[in-house]
Protein backbone atom coordinates (compact mmCIF):
# COMPACT_ATOMS: atom_id res chain seq x y z
CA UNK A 1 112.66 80.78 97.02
CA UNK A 2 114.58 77.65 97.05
CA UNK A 3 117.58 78.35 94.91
CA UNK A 4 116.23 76.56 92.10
CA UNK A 5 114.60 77.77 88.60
CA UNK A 6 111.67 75.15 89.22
CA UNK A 7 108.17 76.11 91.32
CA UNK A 8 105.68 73.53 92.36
CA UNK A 9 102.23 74.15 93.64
CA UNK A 10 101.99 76.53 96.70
CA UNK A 11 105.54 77.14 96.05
CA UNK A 12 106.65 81.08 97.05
CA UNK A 13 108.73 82.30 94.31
CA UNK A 14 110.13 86.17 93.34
CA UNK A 15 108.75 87.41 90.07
CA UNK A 16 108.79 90.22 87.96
CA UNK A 17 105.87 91.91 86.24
CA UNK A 18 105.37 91.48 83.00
CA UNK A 19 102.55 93.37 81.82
CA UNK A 20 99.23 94.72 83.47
CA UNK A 21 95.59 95.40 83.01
CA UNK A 22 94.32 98.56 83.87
CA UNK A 23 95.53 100.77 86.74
CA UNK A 24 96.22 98.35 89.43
CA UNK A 25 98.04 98.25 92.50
CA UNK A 26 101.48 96.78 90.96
CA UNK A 27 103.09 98.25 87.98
CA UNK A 28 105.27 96.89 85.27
CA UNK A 29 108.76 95.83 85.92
CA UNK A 30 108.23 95.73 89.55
CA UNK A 31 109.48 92.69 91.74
CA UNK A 32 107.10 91.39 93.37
CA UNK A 33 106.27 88.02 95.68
CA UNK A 34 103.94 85.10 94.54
CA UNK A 35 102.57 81.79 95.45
CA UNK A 36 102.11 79.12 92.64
CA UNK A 37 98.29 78.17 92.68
CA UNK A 38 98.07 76.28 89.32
CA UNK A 39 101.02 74.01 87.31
CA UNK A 40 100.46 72.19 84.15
CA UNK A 41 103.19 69.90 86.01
CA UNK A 42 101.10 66.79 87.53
CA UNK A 43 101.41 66.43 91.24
CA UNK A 44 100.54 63.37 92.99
CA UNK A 45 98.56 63.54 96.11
CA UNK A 46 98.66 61.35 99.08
CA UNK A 47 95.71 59.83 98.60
CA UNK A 48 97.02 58.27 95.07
CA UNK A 49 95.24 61.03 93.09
CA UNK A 50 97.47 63.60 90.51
CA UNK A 51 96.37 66.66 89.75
CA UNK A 52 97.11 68.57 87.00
CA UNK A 53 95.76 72.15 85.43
CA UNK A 54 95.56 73.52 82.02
CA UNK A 55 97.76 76.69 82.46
CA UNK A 56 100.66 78.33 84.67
CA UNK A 57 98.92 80.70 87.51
CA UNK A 58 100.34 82.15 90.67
CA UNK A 59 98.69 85.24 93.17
CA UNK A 60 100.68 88.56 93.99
CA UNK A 61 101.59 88.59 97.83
CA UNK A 62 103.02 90.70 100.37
CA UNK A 63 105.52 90.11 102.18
CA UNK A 64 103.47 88.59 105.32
CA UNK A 65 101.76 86.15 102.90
CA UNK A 66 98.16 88.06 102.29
CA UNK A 67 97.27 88.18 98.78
CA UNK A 68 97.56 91.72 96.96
CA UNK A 69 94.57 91.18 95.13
CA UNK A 70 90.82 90.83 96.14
CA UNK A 71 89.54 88.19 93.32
CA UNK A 72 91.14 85.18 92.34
CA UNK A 73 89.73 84.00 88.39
CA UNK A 74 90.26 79.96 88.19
CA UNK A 75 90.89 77.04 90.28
CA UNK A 76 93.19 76.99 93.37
CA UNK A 77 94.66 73.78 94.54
CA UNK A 78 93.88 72.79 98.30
CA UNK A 79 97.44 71.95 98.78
CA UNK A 80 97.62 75.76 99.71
CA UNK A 81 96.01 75.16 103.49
CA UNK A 82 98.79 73.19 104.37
CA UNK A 83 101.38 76.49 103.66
CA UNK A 84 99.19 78.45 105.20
CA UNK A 85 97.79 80.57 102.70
CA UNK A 86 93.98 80.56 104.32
CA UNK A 87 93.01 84.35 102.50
CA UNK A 88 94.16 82.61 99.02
CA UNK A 89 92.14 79.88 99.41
CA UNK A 90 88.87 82.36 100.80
CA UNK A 91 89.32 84.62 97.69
CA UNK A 92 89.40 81.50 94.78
CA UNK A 93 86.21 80.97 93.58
CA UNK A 94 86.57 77.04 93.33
CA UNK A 95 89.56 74.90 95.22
CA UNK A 96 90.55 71.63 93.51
């Protein structure tokens, strides 16, 4: 959402859907809203630490923030309490 082609973590970008599993609330080719929750791109941390994660992941939102979904498979960075995103951060089942 910053006019650029490049998404950080806890970044908010616009996305389309590429493909589905089972009958779920979004549908193919549908524009949807996400937050970046994992990036193979390392990010350093204040403390001197980087961070890094094996694959690409973001979570479906609406348009108030709350995440579409009601399980989140994988790690979640903790850089996502600072934007807010509490109810991503419940649903993960381990934050990194």
């Amino acid at each position: 959402m910053n006019k650029t082609r490049l998404a950080r973590l806890g970044d908010t970008i616009i996305a389309s859907v590429k493909e589905v599993v089972g009958r779920g609330k979004v549908k193919k080719g549908e524009v949807v809203y996400c937050v970046v929750v994992r990036a193979r791109m390392p990010r350093a941390r204040s403390d001197g630490s980087e961070v890094r994660f094996d694959d690409n992941a973001a979570v479906i939102i609406n348009k108030q923030g709350e995440p579409i979904g009601t399980r989140i498979m994988g790690p979640v960075c903790h850089e996502l309490r600072r934007r807010k995103m509490v109810k991503v951060l419940s649903l993960a089942e381990h934050v990194a």
